[in-house]
N, C-alpha and C. Protein backbone atom coordinates (compact mmCIF):
# COMPACT_ATOMS: atom_id res chain seq x y z
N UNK A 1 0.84 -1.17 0.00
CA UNK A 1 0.00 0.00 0.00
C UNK A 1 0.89 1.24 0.00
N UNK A 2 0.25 2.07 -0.98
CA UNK A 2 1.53 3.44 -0.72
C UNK A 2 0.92 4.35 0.02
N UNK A 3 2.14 4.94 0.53
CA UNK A 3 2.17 6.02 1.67
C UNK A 3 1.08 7.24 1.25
N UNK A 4 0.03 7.70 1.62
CA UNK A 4 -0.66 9.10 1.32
C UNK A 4 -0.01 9.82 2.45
N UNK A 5 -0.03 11.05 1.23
CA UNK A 5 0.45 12.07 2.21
C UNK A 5 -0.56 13.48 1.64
N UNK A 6 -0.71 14.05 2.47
CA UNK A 6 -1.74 15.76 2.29
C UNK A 6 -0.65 16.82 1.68
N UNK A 7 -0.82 17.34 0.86
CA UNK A 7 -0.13 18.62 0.09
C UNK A 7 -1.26 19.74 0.58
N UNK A 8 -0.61 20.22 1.53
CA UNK A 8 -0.88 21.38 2.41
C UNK A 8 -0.63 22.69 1.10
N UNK A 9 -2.26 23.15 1.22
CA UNK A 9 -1.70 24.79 0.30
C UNK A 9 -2.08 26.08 0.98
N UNK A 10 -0.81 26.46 1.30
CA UNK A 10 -1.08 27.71 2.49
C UNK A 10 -1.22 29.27 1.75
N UNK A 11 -0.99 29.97 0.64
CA UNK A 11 -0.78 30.75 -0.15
C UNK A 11 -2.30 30.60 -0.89
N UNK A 12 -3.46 30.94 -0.34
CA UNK A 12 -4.50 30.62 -1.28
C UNK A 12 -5.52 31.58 -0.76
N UNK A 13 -6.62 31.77 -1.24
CA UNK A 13 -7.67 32.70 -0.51
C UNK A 13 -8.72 32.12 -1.44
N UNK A 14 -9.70 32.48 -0.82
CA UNK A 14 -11.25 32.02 -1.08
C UNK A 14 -12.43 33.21 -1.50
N UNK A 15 -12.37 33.74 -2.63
CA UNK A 15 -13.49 34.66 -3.33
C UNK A 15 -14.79 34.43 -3.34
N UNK A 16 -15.55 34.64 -2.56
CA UNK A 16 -16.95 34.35 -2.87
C UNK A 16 -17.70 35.92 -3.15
N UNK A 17 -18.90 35.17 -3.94
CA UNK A 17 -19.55 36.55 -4.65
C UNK A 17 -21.20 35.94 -4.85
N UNK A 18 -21.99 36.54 -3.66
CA UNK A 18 -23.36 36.53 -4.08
C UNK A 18 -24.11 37.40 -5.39
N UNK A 19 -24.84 36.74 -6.25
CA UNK A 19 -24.69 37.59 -7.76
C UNK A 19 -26.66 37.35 -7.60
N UNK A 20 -26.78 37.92 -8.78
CA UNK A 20 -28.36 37.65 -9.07
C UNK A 20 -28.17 36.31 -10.26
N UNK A 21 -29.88 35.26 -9.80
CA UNK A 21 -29.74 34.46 -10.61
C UNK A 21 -29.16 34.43 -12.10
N UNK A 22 -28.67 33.79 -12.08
CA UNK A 22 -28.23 33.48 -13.84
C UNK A 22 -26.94 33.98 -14.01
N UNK A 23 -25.97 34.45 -13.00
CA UNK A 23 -25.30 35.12 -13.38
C UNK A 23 -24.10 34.42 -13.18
N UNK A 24 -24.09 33.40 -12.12
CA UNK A 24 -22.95 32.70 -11.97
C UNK A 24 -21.93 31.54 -13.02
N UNK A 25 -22.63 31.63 -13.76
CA UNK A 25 -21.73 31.15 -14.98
C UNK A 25 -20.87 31.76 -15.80
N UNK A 26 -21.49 33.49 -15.81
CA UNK A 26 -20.48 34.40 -16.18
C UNK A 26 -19.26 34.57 -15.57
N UNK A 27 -19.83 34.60 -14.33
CA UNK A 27 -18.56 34.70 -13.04
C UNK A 27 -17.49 33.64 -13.21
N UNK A 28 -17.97 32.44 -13.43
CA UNK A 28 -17.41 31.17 -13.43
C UNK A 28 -16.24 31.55 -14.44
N UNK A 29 -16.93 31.54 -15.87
CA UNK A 29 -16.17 31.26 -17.02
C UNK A 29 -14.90 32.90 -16.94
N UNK A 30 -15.38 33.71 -16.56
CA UNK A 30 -14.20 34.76 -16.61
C UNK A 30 -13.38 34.69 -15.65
N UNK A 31 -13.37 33.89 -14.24
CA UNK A 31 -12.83 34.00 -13.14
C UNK A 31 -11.70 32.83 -14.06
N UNK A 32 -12.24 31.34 -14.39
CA UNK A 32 -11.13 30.31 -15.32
C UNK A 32 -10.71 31.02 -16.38
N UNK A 33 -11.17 31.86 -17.10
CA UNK A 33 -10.26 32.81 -18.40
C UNK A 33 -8.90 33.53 -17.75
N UNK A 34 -8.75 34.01 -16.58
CA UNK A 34 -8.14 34.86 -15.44
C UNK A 34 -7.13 33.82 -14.82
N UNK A 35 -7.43 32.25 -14.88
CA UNK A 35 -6.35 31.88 -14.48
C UNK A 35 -6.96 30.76 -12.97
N UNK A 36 -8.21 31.09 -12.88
CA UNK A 36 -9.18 30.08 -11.54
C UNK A 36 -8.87 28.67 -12.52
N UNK A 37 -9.36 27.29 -11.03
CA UNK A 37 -9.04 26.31 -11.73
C UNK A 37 -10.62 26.06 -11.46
N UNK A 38 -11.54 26.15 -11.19
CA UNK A 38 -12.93 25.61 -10.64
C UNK A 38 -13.49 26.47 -9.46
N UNK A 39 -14.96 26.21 -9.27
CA UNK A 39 -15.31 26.77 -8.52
C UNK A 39 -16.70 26.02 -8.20
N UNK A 40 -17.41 26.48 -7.13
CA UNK A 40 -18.56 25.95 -6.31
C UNK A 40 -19.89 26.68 -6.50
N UNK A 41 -20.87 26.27 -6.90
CA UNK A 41 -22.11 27.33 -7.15
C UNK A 41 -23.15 26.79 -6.51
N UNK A 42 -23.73 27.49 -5.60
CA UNK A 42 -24.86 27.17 -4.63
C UNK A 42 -26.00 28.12 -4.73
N UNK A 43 -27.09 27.96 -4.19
CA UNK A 43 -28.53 28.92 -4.44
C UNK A 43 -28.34 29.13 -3.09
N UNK A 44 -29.50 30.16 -2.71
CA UNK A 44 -29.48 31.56 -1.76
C UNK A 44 -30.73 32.28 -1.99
N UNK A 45 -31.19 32.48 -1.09
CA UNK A 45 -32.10 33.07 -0.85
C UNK A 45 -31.45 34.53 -0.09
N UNK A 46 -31.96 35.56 -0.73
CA UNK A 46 -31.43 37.15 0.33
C UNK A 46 -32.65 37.40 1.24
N UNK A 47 -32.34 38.59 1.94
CA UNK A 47 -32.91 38.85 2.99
C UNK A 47 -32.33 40.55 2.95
N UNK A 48 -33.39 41.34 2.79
CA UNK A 48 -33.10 42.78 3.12
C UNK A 48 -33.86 43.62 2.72
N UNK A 49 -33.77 45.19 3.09
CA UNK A 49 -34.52 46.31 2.46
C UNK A 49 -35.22 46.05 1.18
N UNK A 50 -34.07 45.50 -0.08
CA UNK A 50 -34.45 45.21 -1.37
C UNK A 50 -35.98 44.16 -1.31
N UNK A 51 -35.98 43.51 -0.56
CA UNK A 51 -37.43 42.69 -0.73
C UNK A 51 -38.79 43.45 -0.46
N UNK A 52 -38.54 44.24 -0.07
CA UNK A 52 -40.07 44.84 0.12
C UNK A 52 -40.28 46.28 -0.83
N UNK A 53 -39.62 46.07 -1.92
CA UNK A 53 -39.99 46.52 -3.24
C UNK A 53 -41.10 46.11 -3.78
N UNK A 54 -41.92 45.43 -3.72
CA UNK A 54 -43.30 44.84 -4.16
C UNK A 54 -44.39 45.72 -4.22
N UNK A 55 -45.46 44.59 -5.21
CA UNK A 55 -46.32 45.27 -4.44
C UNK A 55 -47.06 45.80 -2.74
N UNK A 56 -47.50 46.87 -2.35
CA UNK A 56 -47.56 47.67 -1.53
C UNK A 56 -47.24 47.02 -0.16
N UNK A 57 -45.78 46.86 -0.50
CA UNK A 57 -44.93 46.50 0.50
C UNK A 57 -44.59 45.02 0.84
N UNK A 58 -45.28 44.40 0.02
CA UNK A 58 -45.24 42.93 -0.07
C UNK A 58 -43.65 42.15 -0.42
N UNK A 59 -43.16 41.32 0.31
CA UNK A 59 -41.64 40.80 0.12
C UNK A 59 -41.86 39.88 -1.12
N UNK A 60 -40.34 40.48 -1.56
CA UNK A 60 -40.50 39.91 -3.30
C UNK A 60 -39.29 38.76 -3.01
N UNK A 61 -39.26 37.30 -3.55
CA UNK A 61 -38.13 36.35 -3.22
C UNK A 61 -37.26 36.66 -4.16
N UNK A 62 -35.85 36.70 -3.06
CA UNK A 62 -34.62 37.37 -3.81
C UNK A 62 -33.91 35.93 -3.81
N UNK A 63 -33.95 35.39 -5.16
CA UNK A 63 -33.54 34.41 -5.45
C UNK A 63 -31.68 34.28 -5.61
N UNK A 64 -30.95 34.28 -5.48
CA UNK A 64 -29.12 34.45 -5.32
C UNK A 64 -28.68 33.28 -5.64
N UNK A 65 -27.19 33.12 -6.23
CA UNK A 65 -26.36 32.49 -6.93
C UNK A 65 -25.06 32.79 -5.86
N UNK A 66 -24.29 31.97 -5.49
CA UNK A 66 -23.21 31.84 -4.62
C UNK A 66 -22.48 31.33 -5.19
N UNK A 67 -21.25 31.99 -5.68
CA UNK A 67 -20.06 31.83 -5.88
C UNK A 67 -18.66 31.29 -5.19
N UNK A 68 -18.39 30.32 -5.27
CA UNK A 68 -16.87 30.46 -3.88
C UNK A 68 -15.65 29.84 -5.18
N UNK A 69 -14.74 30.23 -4.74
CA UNK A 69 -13.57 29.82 -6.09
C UNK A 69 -12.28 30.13 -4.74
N UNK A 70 -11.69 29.10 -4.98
CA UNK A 70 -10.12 29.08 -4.15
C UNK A 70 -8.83 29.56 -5.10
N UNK A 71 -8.35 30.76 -5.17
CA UNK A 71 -7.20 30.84 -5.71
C UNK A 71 -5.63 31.09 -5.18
N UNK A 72 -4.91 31.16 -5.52
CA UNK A 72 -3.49 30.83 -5.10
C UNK A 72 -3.24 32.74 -4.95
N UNK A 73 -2.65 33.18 -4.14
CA UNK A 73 -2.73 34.60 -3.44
C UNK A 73 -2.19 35.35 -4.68
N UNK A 74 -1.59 34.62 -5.18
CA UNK A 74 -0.90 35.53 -6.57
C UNK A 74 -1.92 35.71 -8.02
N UNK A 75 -2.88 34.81 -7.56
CA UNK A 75 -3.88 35.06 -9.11
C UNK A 75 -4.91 35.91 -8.65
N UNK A 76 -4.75 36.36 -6.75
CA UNK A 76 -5.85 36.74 -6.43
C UNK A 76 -6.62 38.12 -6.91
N UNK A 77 -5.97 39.11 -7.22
CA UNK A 77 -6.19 40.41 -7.85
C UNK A 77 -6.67 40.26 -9.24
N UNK A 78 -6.52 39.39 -9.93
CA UNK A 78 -7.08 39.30 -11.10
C UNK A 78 -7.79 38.81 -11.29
N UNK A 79 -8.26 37.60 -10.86
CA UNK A 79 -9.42 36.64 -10.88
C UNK A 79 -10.72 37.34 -10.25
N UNK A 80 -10.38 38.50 -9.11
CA UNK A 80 -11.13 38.63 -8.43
C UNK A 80 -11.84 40.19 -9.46
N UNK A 81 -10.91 40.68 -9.84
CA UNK A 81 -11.35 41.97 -10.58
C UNK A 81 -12.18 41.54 -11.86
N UNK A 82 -11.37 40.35 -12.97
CA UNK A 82 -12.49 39.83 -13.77
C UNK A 82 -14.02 39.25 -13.20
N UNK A 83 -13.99 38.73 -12.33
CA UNK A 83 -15.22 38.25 -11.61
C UNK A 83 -16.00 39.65 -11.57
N UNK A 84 -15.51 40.14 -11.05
CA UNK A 84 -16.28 41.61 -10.69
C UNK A 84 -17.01 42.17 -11.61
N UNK A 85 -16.23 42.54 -13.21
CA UNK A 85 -16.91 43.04 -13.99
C UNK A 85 -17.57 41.96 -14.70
N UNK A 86 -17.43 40.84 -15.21
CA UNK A 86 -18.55 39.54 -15.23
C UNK A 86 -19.64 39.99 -14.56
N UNK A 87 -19.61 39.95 -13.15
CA UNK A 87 -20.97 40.08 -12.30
C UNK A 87 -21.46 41.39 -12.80
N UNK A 88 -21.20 42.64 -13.31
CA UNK A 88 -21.76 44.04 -13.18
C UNK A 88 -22.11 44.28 -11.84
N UNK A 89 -20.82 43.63 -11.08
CA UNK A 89 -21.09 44.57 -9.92
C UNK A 89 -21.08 45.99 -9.48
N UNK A 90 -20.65 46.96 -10.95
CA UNK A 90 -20.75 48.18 -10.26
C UNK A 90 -22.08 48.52 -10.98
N UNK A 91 -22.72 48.32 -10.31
CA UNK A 91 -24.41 48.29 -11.10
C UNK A 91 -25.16 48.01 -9.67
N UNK A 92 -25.40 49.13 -8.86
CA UNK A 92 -27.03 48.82 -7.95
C UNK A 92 -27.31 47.61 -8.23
N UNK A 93 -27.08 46.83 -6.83
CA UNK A 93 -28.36 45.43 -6.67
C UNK A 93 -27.43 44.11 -7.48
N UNK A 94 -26.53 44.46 -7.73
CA UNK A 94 -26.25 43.15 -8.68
C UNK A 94 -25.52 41.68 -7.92
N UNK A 95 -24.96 42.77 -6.75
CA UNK A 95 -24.32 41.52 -6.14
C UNK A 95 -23.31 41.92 -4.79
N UNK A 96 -22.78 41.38 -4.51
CA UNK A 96 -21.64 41.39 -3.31
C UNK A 96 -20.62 40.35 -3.20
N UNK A 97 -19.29 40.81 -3.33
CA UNK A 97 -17.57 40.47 -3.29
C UNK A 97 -16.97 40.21 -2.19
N UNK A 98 -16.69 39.50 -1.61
CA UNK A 98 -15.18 39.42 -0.53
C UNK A 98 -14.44 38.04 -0.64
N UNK A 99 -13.26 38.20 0.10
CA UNK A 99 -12.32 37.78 0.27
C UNK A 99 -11.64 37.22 1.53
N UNK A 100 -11.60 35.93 1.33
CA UNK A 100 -11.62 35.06 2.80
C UNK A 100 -10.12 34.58 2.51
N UNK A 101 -8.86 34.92 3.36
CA UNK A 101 -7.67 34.54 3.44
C UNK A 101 -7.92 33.42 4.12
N UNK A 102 -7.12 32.36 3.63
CA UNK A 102 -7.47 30.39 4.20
C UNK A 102 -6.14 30.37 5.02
N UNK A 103 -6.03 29.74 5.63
CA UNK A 103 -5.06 29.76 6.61
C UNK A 103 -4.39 28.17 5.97
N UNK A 104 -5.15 27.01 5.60
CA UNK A 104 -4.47 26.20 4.46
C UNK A 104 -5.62 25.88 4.16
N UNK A 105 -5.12 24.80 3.47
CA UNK A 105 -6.26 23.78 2.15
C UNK A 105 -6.02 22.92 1.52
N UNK A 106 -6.38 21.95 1.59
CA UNK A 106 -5.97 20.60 0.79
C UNK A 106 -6.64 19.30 -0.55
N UNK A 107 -6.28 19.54 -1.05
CA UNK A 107 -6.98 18.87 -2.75
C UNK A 107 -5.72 17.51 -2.82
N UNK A 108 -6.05 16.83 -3.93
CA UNK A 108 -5.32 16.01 -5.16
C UNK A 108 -4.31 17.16 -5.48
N UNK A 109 -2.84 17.00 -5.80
CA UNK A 109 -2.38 17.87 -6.65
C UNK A 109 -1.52 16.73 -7.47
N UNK A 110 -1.22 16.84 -8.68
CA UNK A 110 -0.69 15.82 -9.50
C UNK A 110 1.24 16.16 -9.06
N UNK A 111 1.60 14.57 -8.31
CA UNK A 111 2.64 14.57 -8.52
C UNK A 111 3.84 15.72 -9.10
N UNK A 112 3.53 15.61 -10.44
CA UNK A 112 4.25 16.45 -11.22
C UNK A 112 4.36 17.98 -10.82
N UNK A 113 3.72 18.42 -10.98
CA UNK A 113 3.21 20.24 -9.90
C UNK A 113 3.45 20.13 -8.31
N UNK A 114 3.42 19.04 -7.33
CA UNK A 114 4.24 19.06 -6.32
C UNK A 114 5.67 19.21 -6.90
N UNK A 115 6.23 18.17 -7.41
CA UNK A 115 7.85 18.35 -7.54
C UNK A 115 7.90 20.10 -8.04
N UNK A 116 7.46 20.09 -9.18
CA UNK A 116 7.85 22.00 -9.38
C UNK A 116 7.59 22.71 -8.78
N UNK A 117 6.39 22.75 -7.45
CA UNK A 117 6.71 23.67 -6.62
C UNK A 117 7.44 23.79 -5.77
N UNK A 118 8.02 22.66 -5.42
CA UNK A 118 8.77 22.30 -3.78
C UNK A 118 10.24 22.72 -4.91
N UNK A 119 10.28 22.35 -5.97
CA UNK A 119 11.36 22.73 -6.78
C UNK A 119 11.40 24.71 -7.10
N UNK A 120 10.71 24.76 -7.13
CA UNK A 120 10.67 26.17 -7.32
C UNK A 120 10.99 27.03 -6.12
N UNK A 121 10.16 26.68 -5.02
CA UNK A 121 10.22 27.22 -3.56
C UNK A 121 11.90 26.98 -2.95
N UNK A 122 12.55 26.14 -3.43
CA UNK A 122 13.65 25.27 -2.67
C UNK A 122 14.58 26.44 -2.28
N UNK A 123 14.68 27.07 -1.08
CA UNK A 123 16.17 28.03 -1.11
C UNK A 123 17.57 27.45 -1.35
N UNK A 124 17.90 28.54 -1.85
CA UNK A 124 19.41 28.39 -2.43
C UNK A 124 20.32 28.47 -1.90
């Protein structure tokens, strides 16, 4: 039986972005154009001022799209700015951005990309 071992990734942060329905595929596909490897999409229901836009005062269901995507701290400024304009977040109502620093995280990483990073990282 061979040895498993966890490839600890400490250099990473976690983007999530509540969007309006339909929108998270945009987010998706420009956040992987930018350099993301995948991401997580969940439904949401909101809760706020915005719901009682209705009729005469009646709560309207704010249906939401949840975004979460893990990137490596160095793709983080870009992935996160394409996401942004994907969503039309500077557009009233469209959505909400932040940024969760991970303290680590752990996936599959293929052999090959361990050796080049531990090769890359190696001091001299």
């Amino acid at each position: 039986m061979s040895k498993r071992e966890i490839v600890v990734l400490t250099d990473v942060a976690l983007i999530s972005a509540v969007v309006q329905r339909s929108m998270a595929d945009d987010i998706v596909k420009a956040a992987q154009e930018a350099g993301a490897q995948g991401a997580s999409i969940h439904y949401a229901r909101g809760r706020g001022v915005r719901e009682r836009l209705g009729i005469m005062g009646l709560a309207i269901e704010a249906e939401k799209e949840v975004v979460n995507i893990v990137v490596s701290t160095d793709q983080l400024d870009r992935v996160f700015e394409k996401m942004y304009l994907a969503g039309n977040m500077d557009t009233p109502g469209m959505g909400f951005m932040w940024v969760t620093p991970l303290e680590k995280a752990a996936t599959f990483i293929p052999p090959e990309i361990v050796e080049r990073l531990t090769q890359h990282h190696t001091p001299e």
